[in-house]
C-alpha atoms as a PDB file:
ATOM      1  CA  UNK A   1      25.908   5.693 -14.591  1.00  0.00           C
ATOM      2  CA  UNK A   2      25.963   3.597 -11.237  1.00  0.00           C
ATOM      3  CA  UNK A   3      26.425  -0.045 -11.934  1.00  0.00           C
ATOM      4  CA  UNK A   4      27.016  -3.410 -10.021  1.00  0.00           C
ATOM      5  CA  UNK A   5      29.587  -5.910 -10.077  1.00  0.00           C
ATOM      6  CA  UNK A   6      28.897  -8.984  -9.059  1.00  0.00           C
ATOM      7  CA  UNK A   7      31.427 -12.084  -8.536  1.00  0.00           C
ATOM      8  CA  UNK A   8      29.786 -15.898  -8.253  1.00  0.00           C
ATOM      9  CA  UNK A   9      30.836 -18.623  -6.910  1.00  0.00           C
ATOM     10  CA  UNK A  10      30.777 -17.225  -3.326  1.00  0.00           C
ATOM     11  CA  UNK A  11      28.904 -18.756  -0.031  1.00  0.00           C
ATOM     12  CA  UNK A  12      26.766 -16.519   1.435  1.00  0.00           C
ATOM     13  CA  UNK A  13      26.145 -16.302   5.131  1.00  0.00           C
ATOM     14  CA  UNK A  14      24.936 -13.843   8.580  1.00  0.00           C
ATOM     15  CA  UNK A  15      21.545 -12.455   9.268  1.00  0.00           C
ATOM     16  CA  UNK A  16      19.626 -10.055   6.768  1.00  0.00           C
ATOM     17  CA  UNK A  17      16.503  -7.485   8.602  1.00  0.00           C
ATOM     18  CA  UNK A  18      13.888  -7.104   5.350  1.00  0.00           C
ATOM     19  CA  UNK A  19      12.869  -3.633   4.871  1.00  0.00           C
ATOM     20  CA  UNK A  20       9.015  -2.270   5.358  1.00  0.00           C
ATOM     21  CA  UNK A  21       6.521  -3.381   2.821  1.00  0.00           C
ATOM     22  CA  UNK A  22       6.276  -0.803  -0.202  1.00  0.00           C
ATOM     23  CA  UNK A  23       2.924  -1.914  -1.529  1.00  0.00           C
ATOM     24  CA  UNK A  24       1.407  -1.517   2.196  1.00  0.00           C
ATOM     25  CA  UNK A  25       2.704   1.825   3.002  1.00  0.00           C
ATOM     26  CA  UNK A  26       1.896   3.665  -0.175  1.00  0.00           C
ATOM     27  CA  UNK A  27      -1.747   2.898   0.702  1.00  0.00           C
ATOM     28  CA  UNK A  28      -1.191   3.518   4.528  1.00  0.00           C
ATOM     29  CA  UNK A  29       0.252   6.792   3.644  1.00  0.00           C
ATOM     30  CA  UNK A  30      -2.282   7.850   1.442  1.00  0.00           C
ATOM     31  CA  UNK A  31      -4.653   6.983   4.460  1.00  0.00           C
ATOM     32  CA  UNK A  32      -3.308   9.249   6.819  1.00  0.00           C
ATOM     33  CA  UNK A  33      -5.525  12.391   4.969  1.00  0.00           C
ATOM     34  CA  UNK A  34      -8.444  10.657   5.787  1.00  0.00           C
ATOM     35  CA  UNK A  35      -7.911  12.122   9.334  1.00  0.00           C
ATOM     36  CA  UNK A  36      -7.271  15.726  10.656  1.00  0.00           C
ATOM     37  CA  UNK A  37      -5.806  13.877  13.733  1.00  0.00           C
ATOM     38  CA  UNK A  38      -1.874  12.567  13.701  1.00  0.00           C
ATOM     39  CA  UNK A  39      -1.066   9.355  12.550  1.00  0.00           C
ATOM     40  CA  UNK A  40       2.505   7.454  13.389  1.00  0.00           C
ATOM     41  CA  UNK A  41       3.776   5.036  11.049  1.00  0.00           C
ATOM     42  CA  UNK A  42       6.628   2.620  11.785  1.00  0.00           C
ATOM     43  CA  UNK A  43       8.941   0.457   9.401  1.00  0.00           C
ATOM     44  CA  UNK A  44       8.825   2.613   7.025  1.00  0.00           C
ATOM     45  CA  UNK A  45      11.218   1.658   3.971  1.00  0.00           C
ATOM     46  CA  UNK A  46      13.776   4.272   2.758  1.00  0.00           C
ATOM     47  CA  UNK A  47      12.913   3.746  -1.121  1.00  0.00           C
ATOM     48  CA  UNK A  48      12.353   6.377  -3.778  1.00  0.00           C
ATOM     49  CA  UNK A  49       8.496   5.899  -4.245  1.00  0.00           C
ATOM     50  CA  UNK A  50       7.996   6.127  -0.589  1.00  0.00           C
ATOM     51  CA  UNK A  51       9.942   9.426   0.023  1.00  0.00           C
ATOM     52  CA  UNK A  52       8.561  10.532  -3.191  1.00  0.00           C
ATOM     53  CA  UNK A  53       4.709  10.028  -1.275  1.00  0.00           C
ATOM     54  CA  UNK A  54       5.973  11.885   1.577  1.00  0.00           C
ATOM     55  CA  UNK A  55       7.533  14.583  -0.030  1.00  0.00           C
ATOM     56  CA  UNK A  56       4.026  14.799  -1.835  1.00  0.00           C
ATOM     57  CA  UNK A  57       1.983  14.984   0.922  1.00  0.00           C
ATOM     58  CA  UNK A  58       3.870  17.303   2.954  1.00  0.00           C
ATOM     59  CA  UNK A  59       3.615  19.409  -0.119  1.00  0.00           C
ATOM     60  CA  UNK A  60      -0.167  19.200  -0.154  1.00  0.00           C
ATOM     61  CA  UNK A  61       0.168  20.723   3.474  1.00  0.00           C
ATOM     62  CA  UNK A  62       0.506  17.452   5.530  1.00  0.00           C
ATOM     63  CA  UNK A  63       2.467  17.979   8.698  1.00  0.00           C
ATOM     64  CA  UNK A  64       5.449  14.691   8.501  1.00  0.00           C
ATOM     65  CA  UNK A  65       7.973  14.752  10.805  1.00  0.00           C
ATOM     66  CA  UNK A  66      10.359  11.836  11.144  1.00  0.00           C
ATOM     67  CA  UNK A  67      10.592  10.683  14.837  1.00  0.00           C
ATOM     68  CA  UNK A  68      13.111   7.639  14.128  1.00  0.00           C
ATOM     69  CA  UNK A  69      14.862   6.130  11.866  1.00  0.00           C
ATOM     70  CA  UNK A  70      11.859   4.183   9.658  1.00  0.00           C
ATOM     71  CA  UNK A  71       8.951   6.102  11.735  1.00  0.00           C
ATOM     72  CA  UNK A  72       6.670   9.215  11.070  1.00  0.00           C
ATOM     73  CA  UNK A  73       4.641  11.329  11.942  1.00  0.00           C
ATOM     74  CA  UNK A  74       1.610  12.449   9.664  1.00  0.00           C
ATOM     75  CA  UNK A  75      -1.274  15.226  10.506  1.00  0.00           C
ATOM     76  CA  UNK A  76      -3.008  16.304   7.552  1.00  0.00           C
ATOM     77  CA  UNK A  77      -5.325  19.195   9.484  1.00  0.00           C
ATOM     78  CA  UNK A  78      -4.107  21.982   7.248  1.00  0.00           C
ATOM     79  CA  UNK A  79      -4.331  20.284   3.716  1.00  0.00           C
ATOM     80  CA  UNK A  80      -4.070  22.961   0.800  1.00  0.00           C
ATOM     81  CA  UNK A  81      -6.912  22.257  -1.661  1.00  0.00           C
ATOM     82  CA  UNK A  82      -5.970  24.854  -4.073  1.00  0.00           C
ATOM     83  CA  UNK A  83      -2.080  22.694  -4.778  1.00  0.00           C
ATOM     84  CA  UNK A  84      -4.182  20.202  -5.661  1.00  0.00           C
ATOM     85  CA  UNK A  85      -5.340  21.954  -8.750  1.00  0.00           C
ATOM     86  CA  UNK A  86      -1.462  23.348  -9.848  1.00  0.00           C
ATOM     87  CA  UNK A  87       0.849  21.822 -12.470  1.00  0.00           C
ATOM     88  CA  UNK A  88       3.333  20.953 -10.161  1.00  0.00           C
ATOM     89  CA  UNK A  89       1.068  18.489  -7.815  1.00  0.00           C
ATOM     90  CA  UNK A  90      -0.705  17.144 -10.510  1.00  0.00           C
ATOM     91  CA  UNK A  91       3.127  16.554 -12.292  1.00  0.00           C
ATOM     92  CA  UNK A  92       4.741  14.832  -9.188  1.00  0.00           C
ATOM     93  CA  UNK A  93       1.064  12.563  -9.407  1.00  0.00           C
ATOM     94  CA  UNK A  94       2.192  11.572 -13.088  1.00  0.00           C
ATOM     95  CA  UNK A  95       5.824  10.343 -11.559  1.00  0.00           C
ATOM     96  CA  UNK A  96       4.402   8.740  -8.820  1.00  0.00           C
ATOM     97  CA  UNK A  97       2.200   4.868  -9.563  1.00  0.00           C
ATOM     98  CA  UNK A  98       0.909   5.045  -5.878  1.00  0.00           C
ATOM     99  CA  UNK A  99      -1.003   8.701  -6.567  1.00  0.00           C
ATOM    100  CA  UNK A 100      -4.077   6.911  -7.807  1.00  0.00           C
ATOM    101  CA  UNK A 101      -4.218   6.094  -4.124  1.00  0.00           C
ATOM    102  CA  UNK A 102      -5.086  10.022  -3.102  1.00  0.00           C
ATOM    103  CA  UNK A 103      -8.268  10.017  -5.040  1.00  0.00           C
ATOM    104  CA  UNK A 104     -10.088   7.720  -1.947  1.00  0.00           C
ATOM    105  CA  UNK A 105      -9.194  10.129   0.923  1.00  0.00           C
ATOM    106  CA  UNK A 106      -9.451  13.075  -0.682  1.00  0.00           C
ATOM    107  CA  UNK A 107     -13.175  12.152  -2.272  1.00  0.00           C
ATOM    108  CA  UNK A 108     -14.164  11.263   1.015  1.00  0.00           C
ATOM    109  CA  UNK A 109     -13.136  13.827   3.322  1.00  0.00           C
ATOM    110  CA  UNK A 110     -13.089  17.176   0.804  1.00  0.00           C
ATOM    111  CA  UNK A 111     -15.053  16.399  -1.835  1.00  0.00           C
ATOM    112  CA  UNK A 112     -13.013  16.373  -4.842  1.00  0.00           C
ATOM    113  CA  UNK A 113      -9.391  15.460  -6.427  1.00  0.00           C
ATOM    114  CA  UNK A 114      -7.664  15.984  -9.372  1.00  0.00           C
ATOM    115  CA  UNK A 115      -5.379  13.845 -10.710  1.00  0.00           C
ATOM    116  CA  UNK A 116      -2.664  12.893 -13.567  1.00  0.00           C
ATOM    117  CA  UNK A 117      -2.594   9.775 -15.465  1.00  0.00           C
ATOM    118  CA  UNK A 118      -0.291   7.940 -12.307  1.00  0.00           C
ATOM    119  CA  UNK A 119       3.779   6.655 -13.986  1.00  0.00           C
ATOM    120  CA  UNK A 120       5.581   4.707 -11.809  1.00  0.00           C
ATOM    121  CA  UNK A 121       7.252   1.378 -13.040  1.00  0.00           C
ATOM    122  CA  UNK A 122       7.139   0.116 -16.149  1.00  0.00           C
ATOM    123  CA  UNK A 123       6.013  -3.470 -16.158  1.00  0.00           C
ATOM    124  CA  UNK A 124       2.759  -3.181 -18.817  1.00  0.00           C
ATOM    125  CA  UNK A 125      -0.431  -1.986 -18.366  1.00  0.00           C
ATOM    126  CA  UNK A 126      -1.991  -1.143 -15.539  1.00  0.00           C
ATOM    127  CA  UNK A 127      -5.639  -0.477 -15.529  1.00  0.00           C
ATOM    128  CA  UNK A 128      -7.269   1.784 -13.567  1.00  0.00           C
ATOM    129  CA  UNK A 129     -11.312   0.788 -13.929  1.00  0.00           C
ATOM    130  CA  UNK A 130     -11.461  -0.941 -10.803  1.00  0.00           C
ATOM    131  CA  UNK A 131     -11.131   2.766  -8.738  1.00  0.00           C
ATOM    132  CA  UNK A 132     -12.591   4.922 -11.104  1.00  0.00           C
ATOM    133  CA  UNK A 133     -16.156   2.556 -10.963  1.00  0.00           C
ATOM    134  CA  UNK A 134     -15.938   1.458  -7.746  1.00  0.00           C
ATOM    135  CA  UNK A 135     -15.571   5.547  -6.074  1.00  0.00           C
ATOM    136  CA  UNK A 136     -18.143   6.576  -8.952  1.00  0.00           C
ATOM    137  CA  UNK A 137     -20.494   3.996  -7.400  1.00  0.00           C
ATOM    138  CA  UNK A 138     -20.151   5.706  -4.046  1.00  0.00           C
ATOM    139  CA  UNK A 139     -21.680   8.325  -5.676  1.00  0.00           C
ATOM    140  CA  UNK A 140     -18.484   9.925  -7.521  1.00  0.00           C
ATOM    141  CA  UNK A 141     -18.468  12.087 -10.334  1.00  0.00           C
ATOM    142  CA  UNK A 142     -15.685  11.724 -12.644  1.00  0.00           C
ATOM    143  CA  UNK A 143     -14.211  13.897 -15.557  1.00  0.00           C
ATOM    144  CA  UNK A 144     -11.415  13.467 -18.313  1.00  0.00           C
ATOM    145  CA  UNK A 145      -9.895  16.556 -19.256  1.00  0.00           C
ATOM    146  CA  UNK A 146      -8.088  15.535 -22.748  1.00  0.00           C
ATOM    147  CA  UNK A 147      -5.512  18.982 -22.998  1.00  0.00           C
ATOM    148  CA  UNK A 148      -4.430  18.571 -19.397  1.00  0.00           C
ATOM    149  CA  UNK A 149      -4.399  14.632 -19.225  1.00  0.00           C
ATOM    150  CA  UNK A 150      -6.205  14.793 -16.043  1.00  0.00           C
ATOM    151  CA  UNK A 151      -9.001  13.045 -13.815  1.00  0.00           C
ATOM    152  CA  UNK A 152     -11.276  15.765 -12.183  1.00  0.00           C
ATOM    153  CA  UNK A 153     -13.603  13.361  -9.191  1.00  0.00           C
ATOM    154  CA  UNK A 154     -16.157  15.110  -7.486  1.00  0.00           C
ATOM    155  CA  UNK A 155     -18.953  14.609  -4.832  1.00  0.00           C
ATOM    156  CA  UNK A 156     -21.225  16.353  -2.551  1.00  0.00           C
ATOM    157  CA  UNK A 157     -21.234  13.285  -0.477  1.00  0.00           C
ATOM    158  CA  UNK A 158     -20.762   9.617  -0.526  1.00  0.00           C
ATOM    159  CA  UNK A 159     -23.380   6.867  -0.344  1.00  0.00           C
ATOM    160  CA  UNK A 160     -22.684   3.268   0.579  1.00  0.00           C
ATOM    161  CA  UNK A 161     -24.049   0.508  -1.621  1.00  0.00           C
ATOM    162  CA  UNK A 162     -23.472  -2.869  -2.904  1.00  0.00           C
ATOM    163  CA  UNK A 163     -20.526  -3.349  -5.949  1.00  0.00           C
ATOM    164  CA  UNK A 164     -19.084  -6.228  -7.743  1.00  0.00           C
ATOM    165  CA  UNK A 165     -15.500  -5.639  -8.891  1.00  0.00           C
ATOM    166  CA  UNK A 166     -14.283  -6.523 -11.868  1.00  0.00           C
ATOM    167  CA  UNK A 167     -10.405  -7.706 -10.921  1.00  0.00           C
ATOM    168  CA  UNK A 168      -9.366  -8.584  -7.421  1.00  0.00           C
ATOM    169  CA  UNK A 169      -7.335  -5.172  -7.467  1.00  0.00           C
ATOM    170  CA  UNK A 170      -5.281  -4.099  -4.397  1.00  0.00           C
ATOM    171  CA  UNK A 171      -4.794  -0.906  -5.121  1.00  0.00           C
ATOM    172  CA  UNK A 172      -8.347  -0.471  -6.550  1.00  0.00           C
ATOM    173  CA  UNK A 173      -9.681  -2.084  -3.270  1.00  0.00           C
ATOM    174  CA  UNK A 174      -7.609  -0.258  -1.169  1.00  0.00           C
ATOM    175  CA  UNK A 175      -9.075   3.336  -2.959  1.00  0.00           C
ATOM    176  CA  UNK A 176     -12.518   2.083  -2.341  1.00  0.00           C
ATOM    177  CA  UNK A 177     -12.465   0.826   1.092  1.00  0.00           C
ATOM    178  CA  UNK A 178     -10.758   4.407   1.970  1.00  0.00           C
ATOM    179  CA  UNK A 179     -13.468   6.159   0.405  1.00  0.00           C
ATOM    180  CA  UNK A 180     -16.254   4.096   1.919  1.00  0.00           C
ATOM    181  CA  UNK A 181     -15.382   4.231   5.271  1.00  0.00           C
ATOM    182  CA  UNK A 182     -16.579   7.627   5.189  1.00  0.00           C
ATOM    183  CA  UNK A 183     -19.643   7.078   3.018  1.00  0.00           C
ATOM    184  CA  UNK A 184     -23.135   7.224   4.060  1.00  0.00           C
ATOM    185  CA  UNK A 185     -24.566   4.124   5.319  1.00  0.00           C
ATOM    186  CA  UNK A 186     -23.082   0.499   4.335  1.00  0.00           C
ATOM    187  CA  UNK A 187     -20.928  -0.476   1.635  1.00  0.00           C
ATOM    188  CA  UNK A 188     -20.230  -4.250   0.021  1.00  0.00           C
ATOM    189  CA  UNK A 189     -17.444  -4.695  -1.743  1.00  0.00           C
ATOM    190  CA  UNK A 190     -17.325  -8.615  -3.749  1.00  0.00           C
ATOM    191  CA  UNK A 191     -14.383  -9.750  -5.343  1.00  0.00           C
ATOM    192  CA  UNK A 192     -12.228  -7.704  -3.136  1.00  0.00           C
ATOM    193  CA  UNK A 193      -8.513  -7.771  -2.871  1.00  0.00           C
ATOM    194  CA  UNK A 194      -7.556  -9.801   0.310  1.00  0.00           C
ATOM    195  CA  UNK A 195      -3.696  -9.306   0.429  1.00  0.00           C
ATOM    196  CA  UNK A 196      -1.524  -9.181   3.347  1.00  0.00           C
ATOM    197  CA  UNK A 197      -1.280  -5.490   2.230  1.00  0.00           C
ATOM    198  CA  UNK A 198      -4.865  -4.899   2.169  1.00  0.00           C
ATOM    199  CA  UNK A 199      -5.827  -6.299   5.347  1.00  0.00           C
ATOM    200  CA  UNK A 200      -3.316  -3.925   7.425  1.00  0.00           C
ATOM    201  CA  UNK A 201      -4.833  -1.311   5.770  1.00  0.00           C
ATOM    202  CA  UNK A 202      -7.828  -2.376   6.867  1.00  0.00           C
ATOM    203  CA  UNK A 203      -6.692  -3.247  10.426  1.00  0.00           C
ATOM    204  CA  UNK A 204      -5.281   0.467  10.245  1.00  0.00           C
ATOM    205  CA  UNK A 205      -8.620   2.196   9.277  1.00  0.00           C
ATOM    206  CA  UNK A 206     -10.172  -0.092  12.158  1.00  0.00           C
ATOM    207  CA  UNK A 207      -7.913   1.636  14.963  1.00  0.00           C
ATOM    208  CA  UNK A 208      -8.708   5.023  13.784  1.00  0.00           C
ATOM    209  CA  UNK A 209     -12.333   4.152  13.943  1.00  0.00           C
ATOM    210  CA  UNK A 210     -13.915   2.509  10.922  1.00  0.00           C
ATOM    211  CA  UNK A 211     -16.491   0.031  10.643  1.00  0.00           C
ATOM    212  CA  UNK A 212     -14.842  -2.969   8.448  1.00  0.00           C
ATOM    213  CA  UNK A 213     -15.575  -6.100   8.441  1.00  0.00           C
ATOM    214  CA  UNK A 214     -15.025  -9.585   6.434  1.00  0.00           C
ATOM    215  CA  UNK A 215     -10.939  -8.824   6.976  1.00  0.00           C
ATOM    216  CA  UNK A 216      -8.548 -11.308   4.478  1.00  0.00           C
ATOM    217  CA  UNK A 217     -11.732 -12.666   3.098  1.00  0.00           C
ATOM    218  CA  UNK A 218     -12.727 -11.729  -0.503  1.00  0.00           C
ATOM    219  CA  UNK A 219     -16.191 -10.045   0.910  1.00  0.00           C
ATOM    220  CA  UNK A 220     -15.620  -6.659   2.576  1.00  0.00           C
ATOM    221  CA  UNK A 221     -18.277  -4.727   4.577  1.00  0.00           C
ATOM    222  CA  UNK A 222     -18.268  -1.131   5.429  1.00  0.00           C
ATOM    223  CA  UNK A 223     -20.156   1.017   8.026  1.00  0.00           C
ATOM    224  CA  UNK A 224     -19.709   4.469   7.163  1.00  0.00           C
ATOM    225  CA  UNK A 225     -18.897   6.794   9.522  1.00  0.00           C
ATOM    226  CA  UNK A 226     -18.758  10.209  10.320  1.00  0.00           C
ATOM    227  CA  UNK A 227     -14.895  11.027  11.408  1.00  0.00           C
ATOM    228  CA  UNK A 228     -11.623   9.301  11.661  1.00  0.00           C
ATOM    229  CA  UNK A 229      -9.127   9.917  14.494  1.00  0.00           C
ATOM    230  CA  UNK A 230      -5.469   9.114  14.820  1.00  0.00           C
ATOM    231  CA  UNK A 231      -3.695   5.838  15.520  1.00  0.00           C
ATOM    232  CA  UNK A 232      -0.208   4.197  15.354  1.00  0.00           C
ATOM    233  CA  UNK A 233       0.844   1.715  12.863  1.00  0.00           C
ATOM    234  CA  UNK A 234       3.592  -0.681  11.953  1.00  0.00           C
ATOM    235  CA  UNK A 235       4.086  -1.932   8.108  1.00  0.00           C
ATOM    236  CA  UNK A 236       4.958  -5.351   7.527  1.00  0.00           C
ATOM    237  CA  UNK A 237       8.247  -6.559   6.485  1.00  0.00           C
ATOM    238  CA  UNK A 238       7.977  -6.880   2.773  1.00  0.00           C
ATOM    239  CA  UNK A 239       7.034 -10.698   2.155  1.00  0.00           C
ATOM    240  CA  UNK A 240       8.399 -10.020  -1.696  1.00  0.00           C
ATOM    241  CA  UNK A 241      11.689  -8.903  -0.299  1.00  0.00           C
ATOM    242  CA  UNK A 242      11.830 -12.680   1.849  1.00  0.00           C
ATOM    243  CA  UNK A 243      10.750 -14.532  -0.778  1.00  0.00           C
ATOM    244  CA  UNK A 244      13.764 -12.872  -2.322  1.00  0.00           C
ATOM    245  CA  UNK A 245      16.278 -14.221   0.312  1.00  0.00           C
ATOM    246  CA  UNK A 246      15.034 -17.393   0.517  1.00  0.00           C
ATOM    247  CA  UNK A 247      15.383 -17.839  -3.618  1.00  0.00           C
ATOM    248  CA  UNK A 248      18.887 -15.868  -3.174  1.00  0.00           C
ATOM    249  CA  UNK A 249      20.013 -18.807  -0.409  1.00  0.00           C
ATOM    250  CA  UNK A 250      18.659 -21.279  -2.579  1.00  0.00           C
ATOM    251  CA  UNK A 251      20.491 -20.278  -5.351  1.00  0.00           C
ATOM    252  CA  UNK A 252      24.212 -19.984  -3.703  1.00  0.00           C
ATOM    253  CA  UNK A 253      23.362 -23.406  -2.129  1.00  0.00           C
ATOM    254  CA  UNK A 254      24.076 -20.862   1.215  1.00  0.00           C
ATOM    255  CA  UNK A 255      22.336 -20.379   4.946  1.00  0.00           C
ATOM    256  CA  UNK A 256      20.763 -17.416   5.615  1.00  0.00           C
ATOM    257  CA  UNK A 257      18.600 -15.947   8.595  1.00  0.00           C
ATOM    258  CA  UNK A 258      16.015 -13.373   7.929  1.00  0.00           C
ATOM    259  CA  UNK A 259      14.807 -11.762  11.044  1.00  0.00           C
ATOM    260  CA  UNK A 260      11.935  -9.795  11.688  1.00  0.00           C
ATOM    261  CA  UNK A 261       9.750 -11.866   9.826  1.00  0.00           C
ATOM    262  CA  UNK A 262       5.723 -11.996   9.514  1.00  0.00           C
ATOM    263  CA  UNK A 263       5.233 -15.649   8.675  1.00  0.00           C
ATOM    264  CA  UNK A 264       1.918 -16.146   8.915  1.00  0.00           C
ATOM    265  CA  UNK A 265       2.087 -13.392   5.968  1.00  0.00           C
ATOM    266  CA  UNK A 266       4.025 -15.269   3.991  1.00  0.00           C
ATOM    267  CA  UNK A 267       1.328 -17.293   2.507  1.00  0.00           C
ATOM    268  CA  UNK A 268       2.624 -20.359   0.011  1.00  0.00           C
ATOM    269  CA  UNK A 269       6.603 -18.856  -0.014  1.00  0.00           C
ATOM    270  CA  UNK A 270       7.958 -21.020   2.622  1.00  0.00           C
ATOM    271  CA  UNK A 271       6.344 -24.345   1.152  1.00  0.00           C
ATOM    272  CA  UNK A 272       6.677 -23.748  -2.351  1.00  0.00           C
ATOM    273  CA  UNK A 273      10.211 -23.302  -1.757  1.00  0.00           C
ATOM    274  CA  UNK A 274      10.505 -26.290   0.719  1.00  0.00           C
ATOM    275  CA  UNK A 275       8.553 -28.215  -2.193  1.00  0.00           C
ATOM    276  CA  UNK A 276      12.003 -27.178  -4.352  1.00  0.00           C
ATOM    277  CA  UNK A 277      13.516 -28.865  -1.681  1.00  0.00           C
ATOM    278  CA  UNK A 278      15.257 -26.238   0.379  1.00  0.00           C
ATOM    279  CA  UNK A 279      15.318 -26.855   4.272  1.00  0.00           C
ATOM    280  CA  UNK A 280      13.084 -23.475   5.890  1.00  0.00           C
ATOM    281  CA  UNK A 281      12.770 -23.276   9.645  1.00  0.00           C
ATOM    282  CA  UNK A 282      10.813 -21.263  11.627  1.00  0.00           C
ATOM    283  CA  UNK A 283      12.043 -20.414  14.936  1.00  0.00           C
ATOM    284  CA  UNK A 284      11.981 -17.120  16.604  1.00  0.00           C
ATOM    285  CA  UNK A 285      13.204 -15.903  13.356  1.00  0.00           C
ATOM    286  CA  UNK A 286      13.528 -17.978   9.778  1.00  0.00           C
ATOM    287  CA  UNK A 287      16.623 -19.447   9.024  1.00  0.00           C
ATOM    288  CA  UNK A 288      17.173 -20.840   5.301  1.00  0.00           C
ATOM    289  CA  UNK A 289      19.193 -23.762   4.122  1.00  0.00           C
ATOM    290  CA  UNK A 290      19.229 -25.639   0.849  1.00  0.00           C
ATOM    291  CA  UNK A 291      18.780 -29.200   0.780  1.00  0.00           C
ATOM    292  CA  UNK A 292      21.996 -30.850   0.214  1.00  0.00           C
ATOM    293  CA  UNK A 293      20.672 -33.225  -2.612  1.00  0.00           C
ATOM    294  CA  UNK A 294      18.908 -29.860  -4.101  1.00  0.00           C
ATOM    295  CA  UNK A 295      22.048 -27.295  -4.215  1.00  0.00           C
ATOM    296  CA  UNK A 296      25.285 -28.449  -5.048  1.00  0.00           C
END
């Protein structure tokens, strides 16, 4: 078994790049079947749930290649409905926590999805309500089948209308926007999800021709429309990932510069840490100090 060492006591020091934002691009990935039309996605991050998602979909019949080093390319034009009914997709969906994420995309453009009960991490219960009512409001019919441990979602079509969610879920936001933007008339979405993640999926959607408005407010509006085409799309550094760094140079009373960085994603990291008394600086790039009289 692989294990880690780890000496204190050390200064820390140089330049650190964060990697691409993991709970964007599951949802951007999953977006890419809502087109027949190739998407490009940059800043990818080379994790095991996000390789596991590609893998997936190029399973399901999505073309990926990989045209640099944290960039791909996805056209899902020749998606095989019938995998989506076997044991082994429906397996690799019980693995995989960002599967619930399919259901959206694949309502809205075929019709119908089967899925597992999603794994993934294990950090407590997850719910899944917030999708399951918000796509069956859209007109969504949904069915538990107990021997397989399986959701079967089906609908002729999908109608806009007004819904109230329940939790301010990302990932139940992100399934419902997905499936509205190809609904039937207008959808309202209250208590949504307004994340950093959320609102470049959003943004995303936008440049491949959806209707959504209310972005990074906690009111979402949807036009439905009739077809998505392709676009290009870079994920966010991963604002968990600098919040990380900071606490890391913080911690070894050490300077650090993190490059590449979104700040105006960052929401409350920078000052809750500067409240802690640790020096941050914005330049062209962050660079992290501790306070003298903080770290010793």
């Amino acid at each position: 078994m692989a294990s880690f060492v780890i000496e204190g006591g050390h200064k820390l020091h140089g330049e650190i790049y964060p990697q691409g934002a993991k709970n964007e691009v599951l949802q951007i990935l999953c977006a890419t079947l809502l087109t027949s039309e190739e998407v490009t996605v940059t800043n990818i991050p080379d994790i095991l749930d996000v390789n596991n998602l590609i893998q997936l979909l190029r399973d399901m019949g999505v073309k990926v290649s990989k045209t640099g080093i944290d960039s791909y390319a996805f056209k899902a034009d020749t998606v095989d409905l019938n995998y989506l009914e076997s044991d082994e997709f429906l397996k690799k969906c019980s693995s995989l926590r960002g599967s619930v994420m399919l259901v959206g995309p694949l309502v809205a453009r075929f019709g119908k999805a089967l899925i597992s009960k999603p794994g993934g991490d294990k950090i407590g219960r997850r719910r899944l309500d917030t999708h399951f009512i918000g796509i069956q409001k859209l007109g969504a019919c949904f069915n538990y089948d107990e021997e397989r441990s399986i959701f079967s979602i089906c609908a002729d079509h999908l109608e806009g209308t007004d819904m109230l969610l329940d939790e301010a879920s990302v990932t139940g936001t992100a399934n419902i926007v997905m499936a509205s933007v190809l609904a039937k008339g207008k959808t309202t979405i209250y208590n949504a999800a307004c994340e950093p993640y959320l609102q470049q999926l959003c943004r995303m959607l936008n440049g491949m021709g959806a209707k959504i408005t209310g972005i990074a407010s906690n009111l979402l509006t949807i036009e439905g429309v009739e077809s998505l085409h392709g676009c290009s799309h870079r994920v966010l550094p991963d604002m968990i990932e600098v919040g990380s760094f900071i606490g890391m140079a913080a911690m070894t009373g050490s300077e650090l510069t993190i490059k590449n960085v979104s700040h105006e994603n960052l929401g409350i990291i920078p000052e809750s840490f500067r409240r802690l008394g640790i020096r941050v600086e914005q330049r062209e790039m962050i660079s992290l100090s501790p306070s003298r009289n903080i770290i010793r």
